[in-house]
C-alpha atoms as a PDB file:
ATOM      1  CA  UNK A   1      75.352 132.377 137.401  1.00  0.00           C
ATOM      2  CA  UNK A   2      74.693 128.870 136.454  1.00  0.00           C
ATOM      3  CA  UNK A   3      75.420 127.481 132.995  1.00  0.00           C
ATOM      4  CA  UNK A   4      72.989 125.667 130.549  1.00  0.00           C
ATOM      5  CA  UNK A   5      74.485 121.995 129.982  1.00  0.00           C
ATOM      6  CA  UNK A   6      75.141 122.763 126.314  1.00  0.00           C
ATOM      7  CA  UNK A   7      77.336 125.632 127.253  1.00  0.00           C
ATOM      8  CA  UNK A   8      79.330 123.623 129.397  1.00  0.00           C
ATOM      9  CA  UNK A   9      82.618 121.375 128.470  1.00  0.00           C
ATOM     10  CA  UNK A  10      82.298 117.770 128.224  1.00  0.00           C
ATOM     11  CA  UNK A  11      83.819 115.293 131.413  1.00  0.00           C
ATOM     12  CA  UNK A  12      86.954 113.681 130.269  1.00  0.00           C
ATOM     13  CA  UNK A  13      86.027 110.023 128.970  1.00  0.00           C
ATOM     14  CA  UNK A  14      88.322 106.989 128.286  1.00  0.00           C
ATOM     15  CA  UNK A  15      89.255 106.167 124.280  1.00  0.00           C
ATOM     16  CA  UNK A  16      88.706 102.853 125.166  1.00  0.00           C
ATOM     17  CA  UNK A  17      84.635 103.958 125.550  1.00  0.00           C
ATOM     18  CA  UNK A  18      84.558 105.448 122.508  1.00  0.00           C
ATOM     19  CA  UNK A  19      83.259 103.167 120.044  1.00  0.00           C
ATOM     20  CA  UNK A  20      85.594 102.397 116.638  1.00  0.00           C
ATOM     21  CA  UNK A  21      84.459 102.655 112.930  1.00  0.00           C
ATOM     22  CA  UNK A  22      85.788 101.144 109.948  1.00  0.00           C
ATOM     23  CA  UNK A  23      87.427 102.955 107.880  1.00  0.00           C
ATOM     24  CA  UNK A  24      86.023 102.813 104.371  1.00  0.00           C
ATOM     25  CA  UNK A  25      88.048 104.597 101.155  1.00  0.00           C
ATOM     26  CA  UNK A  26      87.376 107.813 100.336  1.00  0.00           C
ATOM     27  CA  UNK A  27      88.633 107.412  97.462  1.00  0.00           C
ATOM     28  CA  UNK A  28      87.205 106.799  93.723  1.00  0.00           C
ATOM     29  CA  UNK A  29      88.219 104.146  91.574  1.00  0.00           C
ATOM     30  CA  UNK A  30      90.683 102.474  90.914  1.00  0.00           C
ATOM     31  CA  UNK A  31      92.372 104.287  93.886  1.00  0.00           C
ATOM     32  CA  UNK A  32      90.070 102.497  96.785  1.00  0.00           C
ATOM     33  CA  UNK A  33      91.641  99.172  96.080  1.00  0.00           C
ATOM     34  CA  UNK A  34      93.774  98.227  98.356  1.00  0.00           C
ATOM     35  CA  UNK A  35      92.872 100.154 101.580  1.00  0.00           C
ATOM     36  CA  UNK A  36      92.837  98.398 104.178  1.00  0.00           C
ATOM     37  CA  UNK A  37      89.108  96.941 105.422  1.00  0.00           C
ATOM     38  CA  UNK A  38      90.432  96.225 109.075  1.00  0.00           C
ATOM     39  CA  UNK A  39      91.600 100.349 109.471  1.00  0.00           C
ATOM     40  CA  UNK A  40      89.712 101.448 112.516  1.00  0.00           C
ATOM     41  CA  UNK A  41      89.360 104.880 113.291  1.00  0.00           C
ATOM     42  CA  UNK A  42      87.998 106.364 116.737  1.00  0.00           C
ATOM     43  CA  UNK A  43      86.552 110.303 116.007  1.00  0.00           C
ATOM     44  CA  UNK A  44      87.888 110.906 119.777  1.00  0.00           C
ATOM     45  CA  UNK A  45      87.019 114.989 118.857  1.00  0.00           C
ATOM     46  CA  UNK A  46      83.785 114.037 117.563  1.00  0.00           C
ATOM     47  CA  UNK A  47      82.827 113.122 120.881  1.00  0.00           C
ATOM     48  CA  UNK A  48      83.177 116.877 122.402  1.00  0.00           C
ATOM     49  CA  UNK A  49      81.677 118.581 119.291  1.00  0.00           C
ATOM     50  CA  UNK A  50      85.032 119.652 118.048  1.00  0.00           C
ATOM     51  CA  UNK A  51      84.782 121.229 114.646  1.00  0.00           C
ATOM     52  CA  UNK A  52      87.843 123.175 113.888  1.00  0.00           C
ATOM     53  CA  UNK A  53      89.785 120.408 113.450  1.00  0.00           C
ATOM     54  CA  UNK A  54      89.407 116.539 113.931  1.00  0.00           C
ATOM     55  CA  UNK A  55      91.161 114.160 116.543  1.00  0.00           C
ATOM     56  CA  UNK A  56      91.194 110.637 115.642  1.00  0.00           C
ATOM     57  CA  UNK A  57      92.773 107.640 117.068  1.00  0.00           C
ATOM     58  CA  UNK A  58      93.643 104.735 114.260  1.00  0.00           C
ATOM     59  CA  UNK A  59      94.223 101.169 114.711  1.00  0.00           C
ATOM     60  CA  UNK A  60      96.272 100.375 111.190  1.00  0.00           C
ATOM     61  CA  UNK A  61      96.118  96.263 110.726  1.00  0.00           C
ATOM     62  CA  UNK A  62      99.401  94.734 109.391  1.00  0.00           C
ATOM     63  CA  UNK A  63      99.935  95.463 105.507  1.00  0.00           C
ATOM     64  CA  UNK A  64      97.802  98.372 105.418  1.00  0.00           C
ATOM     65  CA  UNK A  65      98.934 101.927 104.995  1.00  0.00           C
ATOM     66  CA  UNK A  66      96.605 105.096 106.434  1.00  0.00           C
ATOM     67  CA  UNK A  67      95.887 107.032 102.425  1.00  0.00           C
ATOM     68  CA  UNK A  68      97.887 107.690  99.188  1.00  0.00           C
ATOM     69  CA  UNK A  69     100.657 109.547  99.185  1.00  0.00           C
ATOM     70  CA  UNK A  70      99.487 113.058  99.669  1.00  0.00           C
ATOM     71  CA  UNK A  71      99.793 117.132 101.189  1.00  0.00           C
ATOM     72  CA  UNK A  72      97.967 119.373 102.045  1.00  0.00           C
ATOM     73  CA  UNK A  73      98.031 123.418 101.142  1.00  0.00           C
ATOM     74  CA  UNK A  74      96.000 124.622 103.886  1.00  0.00           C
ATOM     75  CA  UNK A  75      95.633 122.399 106.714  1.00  0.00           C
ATOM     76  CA  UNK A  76      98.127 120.984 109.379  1.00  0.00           C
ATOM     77  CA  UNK A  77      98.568 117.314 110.690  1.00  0.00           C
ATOM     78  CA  UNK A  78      99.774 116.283 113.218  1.00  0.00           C
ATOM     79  CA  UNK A  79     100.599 112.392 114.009  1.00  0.00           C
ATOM     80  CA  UNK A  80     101.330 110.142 117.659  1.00  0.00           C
ATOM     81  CA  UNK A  81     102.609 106.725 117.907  1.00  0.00           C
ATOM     82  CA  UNK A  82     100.842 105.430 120.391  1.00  0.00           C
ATOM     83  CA  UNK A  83     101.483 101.583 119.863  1.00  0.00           C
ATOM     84  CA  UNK A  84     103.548  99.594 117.559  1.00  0.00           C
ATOM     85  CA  UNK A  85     105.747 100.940 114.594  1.00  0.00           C
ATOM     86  CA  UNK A  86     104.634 102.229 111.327  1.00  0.00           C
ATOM     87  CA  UNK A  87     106.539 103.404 108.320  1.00  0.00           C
ATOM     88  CA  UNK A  88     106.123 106.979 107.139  1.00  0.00           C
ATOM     89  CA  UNK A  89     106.510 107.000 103.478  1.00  0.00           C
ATOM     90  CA  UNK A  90     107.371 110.431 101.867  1.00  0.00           C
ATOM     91  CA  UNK A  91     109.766 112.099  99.407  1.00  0.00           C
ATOM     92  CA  UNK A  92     112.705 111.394 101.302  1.00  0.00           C
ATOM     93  CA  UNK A  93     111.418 107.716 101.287  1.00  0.00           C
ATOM     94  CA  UNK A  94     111.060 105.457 104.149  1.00  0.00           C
ATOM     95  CA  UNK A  95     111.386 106.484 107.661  1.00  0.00           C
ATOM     96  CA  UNK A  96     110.423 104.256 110.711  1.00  0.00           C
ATOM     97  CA  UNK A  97     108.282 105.687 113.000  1.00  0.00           C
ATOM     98  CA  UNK A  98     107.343 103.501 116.594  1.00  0.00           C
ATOM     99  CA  UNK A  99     105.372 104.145 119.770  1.00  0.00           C
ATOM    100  CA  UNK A 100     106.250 107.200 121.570  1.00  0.00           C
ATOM    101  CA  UNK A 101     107.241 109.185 118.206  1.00  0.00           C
ATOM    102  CA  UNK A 102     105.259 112.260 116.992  1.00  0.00           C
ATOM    103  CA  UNK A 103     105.482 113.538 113.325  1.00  0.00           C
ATOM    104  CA  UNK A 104     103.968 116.880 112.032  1.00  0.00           C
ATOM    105  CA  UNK A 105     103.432 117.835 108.247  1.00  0.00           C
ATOM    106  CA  UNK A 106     103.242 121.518 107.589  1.00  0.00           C
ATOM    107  CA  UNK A 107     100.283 122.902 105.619  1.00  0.00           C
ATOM    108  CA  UNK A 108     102.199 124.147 102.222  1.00  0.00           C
ATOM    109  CA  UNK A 109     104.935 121.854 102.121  1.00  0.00           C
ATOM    110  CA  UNK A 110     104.978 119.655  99.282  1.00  0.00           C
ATOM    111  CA  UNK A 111     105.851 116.635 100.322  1.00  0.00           C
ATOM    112  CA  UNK A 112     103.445 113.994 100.028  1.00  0.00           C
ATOM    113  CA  UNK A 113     103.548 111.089 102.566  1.00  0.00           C
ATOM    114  CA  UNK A 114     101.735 108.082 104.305  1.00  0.00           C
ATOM    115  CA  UNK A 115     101.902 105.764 106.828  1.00  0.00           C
ATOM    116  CA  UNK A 116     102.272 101.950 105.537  1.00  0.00           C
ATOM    117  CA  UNK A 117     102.022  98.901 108.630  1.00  0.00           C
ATOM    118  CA  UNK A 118     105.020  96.743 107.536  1.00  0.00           C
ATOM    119  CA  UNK A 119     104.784  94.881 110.304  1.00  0.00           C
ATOM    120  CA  UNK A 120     103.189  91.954 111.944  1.00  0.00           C
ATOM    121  CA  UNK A 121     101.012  93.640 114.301  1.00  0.00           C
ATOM    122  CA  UNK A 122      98.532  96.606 114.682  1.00  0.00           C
ATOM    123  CA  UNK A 123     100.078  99.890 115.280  1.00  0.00           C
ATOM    124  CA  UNK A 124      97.818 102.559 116.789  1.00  0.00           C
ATOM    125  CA  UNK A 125      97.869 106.366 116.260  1.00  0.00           C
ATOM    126  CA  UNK A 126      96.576 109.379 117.413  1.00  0.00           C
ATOM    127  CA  UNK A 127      96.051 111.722 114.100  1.00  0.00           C
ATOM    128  CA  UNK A 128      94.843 115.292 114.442  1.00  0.00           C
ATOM    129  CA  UNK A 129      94.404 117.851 111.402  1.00  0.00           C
ATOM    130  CA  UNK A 130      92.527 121.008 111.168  1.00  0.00           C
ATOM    131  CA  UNK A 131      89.799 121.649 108.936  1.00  0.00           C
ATOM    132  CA  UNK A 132      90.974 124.937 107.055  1.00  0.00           C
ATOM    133  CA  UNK A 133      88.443 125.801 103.895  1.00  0.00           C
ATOM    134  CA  UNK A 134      89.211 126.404 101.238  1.00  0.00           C
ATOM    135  CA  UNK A 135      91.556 123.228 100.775  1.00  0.00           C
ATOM    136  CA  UNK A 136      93.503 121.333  98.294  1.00  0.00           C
ATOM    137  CA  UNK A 137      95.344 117.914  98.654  1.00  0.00           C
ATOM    138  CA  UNK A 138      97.674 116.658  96.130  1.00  0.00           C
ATOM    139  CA  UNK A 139      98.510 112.809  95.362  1.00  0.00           C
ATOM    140  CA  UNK A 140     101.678 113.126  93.771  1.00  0.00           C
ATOM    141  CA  UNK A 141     101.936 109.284  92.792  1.00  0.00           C
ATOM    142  CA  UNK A 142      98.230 109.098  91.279  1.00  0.00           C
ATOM    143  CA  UNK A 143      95.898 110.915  88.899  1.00  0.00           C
ATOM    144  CA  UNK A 144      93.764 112.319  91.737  1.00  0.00           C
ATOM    145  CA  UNK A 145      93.529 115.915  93.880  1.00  0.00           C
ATOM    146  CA  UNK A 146      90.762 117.248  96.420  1.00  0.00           C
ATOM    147  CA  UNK A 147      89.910 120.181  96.360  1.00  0.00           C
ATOM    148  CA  UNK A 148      87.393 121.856  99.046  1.00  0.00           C
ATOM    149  CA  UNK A 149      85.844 125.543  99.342  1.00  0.00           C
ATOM    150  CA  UNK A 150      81.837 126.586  99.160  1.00  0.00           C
ATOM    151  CA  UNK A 151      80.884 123.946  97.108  1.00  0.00           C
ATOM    152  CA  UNK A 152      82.249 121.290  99.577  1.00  0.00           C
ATOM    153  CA  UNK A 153      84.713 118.683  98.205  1.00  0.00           C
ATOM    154  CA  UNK A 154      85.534 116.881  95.394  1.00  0.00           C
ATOM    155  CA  UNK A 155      87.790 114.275  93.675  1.00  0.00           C
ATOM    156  CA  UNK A 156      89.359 115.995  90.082  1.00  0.00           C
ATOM    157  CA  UNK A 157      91.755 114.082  88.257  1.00  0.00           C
ATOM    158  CA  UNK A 158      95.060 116.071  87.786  1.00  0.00           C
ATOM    159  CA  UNK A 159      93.597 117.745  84.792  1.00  0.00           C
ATOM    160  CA  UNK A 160      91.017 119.319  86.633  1.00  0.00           C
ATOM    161  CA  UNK A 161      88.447 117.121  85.130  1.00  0.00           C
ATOM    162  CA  UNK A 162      85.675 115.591  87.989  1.00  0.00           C
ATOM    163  CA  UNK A 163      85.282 112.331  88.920  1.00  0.00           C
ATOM    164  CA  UNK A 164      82.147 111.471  87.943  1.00  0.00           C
ATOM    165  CA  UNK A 165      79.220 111.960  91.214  1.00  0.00           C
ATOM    166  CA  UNK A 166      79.287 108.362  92.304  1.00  0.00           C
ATOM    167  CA  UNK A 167      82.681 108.916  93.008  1.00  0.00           C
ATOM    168  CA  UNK A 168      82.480 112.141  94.815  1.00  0.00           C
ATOM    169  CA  UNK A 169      83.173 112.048  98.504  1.00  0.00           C
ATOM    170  CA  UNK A 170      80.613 110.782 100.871  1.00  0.00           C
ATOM    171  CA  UNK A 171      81.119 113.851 103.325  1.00  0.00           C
ATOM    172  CA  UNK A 172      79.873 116.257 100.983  1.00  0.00           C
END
């Protein structure tokens, strides 16, 4: 019995093929200041019609650093050195992290972290994170949480109160 094309697997492909995107902030003001403009992000999984989670590979310039400070409650991450060296800020505080390293952060555990490019070259990483809904993510340095469920996500401050629309993510 032959298969249709769409219910077939994708052929493997090359990251190199797969064209980059900038990465713009997701985040509403005054937290979008200061992301970094030359953060490239390659939606690897996008290319095989993943949807339960994503797979990403990052290019993170010199001085820039990959979000705020944040956790998740539901969903899992999972980082990859793949070039480079990188500096995973969390509560324990600093922790260098170079090519050929892997880090996972547990859905549930709060301990909010980033990745900061102290360096003087791009480091590149492979980032992969499921996409469990309902969701909330906590910044614990800022006034700012996601949340996510059937009305798709948005930006509260700590309060609960919204950010206004304009501010909302783009994804919605």
């Amino acid at each position: 019995m032959s298969k249709k094309p769409s219910d077939r697997n994708a052929a493997p492909i090359n990251h190199t093929d797969v064209p980059s995107r900038p990465a713009k902030s997701p985040y509403p003001p005054p937290y979008d200041e200061g992301f970094s403009p030359d953060m490239l992000w390659k939606p690897i999984g996008a290319m095989f019609g993943l949807t339960n989670f994503g797979v990403n590979i990052v290019t993170l310039p010199p001085g820039g650093r990959s979000a705020e400070r944040h956790w998740h409650q539901a969903q899992d991450e999972f980082v990859h050195m793949i070039s480079g060296a990188l500096t995973i800020v969390s509560e324990d505080g600093e922790t260098p992290f170079s090519a050929g390293q892997s880090i996972g952060f547990k859905a549930g555990v709060p301990d909010g972290h980033m990745l900061v490019n102290n360096g003087t070259e791009a480091a590149v990483y492979l980032c992969v994170g499921d996409r469990s809904n309902p969701e909330h993510v906590s910044y614990p340095d800022i006034d700012m949480q996601l949340v996510s469920d059937e009305n798709g996500p948005r930006f509260l401050h700590t309060d609960g109160t919204p950010y206004p629309d304009e501010h909302q993510p783009k994804w919605r």
